[in-house]
N, C-alpha and C. Protein backbone atom coordinates (compact mmCIF):
# COMPACT_ATOMS: atom_id res chain seq x y z
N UNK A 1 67.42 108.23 84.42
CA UNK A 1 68.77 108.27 83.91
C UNK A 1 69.68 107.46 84.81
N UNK A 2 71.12 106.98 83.96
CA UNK A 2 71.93 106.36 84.98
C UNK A 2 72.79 106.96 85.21
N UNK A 3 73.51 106.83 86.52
CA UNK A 3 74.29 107.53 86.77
C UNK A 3 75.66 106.75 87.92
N UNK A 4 76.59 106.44 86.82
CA UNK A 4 77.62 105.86 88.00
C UNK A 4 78.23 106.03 89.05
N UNK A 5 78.45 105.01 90.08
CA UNK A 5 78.54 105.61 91.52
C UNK A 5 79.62 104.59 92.07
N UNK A 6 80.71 104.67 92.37
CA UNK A 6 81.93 103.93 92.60
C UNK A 6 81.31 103.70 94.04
N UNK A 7 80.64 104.12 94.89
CA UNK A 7 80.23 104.32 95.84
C UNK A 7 79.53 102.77 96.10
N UNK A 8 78.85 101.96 95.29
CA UNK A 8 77.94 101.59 94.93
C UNK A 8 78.62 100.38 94.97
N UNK A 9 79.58 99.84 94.34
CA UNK A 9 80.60 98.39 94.83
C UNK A 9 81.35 98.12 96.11
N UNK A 10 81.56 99.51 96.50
CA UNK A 10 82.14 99.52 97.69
C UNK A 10 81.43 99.28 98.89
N UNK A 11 79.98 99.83 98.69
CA UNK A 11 79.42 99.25 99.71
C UNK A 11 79.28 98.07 99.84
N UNK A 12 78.78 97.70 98.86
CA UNK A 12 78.13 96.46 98.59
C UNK A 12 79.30 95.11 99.05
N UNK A 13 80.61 95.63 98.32
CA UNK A 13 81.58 94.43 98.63
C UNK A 13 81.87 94.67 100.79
N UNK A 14 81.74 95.54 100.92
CA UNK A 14 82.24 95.57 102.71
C UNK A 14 80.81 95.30 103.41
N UNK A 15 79.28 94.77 102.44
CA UNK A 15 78.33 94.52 103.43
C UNK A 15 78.54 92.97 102.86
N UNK A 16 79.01 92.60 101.97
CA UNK A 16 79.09 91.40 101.77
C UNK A 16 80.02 91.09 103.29
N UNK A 17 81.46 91.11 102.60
CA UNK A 17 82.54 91.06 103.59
C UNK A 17 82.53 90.81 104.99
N UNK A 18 81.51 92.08 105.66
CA UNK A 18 80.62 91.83 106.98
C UNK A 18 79.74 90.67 106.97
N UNK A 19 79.11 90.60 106.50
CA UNK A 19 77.86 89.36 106.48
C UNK A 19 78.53 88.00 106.63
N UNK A 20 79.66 87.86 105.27
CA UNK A 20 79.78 86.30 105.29
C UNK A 20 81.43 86.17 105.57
N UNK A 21 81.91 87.15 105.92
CA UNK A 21 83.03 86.71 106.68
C UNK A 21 84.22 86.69 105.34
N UNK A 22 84.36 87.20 104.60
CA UNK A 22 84.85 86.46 102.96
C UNK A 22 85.03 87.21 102.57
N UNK A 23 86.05 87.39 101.53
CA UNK A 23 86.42 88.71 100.19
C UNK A 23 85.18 88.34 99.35
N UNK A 24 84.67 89.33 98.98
CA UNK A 24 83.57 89.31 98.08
C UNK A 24 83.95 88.08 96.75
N UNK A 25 85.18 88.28 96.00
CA UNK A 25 85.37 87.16 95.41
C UNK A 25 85.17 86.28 95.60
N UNK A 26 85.60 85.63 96.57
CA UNK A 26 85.35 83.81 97.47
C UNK A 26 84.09 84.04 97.81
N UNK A 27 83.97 84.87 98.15
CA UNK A 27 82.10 84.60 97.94
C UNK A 27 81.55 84.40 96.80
N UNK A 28 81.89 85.19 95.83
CA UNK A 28 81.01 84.89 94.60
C UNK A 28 81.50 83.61 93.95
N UNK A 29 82.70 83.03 94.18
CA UNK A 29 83.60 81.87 93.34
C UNK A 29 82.84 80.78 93.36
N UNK A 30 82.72 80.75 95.03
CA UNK A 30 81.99 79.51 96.19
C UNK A 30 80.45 79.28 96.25
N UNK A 31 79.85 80.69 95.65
CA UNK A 31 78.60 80.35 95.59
C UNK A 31 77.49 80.85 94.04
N UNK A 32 78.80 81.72 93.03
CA UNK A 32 78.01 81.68 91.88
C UNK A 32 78.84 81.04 90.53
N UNK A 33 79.92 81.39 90.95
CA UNK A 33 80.63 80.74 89.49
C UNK A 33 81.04 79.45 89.78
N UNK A 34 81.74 78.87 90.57
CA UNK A 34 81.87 76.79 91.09
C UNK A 34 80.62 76.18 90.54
N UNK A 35 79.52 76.69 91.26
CA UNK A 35 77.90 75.72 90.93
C UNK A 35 78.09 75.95 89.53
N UNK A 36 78.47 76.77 89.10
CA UNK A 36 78.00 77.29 87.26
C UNK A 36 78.89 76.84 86.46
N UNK A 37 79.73 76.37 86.90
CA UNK A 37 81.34 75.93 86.16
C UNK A 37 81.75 76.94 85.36
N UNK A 38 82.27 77.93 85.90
CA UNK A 38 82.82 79.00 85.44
C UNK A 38 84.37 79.14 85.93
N UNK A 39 84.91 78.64 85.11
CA UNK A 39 86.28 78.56 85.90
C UNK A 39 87.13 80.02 85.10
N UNK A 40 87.18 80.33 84.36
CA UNK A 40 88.16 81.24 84.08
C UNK A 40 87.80 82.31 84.51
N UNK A 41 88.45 83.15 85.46
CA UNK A 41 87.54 84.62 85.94
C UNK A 41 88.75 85.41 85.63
N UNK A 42 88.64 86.67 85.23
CA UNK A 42 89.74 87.67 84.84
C UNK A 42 89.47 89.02 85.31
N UNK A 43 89.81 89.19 86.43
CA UNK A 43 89.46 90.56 87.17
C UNK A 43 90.66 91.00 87.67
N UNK A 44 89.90 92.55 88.12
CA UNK A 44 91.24 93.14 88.66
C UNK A 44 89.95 94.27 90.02
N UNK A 45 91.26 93.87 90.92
CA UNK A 45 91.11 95.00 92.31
C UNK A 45 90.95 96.43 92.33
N UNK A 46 90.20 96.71 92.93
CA UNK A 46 90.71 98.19 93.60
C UNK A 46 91.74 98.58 93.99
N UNK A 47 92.58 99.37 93.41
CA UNK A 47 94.20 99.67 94.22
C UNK A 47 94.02 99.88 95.12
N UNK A 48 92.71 101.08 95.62
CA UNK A 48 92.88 101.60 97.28
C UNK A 48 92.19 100.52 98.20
N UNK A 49 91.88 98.99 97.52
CA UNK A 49 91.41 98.07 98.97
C UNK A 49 91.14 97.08 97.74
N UNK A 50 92.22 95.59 98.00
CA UNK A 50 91.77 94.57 97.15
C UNK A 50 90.93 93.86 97.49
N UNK A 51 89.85 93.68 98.59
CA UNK A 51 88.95 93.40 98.66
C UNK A 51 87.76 93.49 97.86
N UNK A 52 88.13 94.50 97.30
CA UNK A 52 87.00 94.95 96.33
C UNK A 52 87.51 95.37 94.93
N UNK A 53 86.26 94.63 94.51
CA UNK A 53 86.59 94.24 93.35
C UNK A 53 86.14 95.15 92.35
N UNK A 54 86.98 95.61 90.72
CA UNK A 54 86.48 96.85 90.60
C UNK A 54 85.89 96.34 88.92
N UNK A 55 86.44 95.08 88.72
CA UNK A 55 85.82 94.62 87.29
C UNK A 55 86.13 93.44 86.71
N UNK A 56 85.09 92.44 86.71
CA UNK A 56 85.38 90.83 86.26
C UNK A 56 84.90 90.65 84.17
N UNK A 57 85.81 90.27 84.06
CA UNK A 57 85.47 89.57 82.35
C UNK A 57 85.69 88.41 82.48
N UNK A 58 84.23 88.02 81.38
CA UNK A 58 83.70 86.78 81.40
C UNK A 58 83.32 86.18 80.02
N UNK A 59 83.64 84.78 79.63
CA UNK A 59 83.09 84.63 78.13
C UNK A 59 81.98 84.60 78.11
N UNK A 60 81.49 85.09 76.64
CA UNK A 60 80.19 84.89 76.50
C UNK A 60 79.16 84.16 77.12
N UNK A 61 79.65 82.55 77.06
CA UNK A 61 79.37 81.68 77.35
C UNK A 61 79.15 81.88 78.99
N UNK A 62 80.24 81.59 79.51
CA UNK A 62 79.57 82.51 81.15
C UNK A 62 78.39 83.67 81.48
N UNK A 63 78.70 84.15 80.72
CA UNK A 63 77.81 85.07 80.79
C UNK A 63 76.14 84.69 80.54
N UNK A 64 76.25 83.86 79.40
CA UNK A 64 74.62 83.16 79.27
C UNK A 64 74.57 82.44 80.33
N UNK A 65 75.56 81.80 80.98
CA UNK A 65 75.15 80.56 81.78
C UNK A 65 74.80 81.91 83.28
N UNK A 66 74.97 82.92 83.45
CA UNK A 66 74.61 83.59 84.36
C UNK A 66 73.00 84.02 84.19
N UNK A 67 72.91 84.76 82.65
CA UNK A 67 71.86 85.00 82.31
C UNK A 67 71.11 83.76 82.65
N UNK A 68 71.21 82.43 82.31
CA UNK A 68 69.89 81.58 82.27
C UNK A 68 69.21 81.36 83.68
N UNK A 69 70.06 81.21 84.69
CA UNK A 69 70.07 81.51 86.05
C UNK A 69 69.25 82.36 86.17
N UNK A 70 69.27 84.04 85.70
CA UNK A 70 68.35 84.83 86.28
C UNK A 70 66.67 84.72 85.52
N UNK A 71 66.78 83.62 84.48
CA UNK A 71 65.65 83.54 83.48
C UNK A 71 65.23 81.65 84.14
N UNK A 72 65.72 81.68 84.95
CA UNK A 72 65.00 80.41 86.39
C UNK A 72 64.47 80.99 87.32
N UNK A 73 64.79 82.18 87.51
CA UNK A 73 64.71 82.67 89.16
C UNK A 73 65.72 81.65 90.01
């Protein structure tokens, strides 16, 4: 079963953050959506820390161009 865990972005964006020095965004801008030409990103923050990010929408079209990526390895 799934089970959602807010817990679960938060880490993830402050081990990013640690690692590469970067708001998780500019990380992902700089190294998944730029290469992909994904220019329109429409998200919104965490109120309690904008570092982290709590939900991005994407066109379709982005979205396949993410999918085909994971169907390259």
């Amino acid at each position: 079963t799934f089970t959602y865990s807010s817990a679960n972005p938060i880490l993830l964006s402050k081990i990013l953050l640690e690692a590469t020095q970067m708001p998780p965004l500019h990380f992902a801008y700089y190294n998944l959506f730029k290469p992909l030409n994904i220019n329109e990103l429409y998200y919104q923050q965490m109120p309690q820390n904008p570092d982290i990010l709590a939900d991005i929408d994407l066109t379709p079209l982005d979205f396949a161009k993410i999918g085909q990526l994971v169907l390259q390895d």
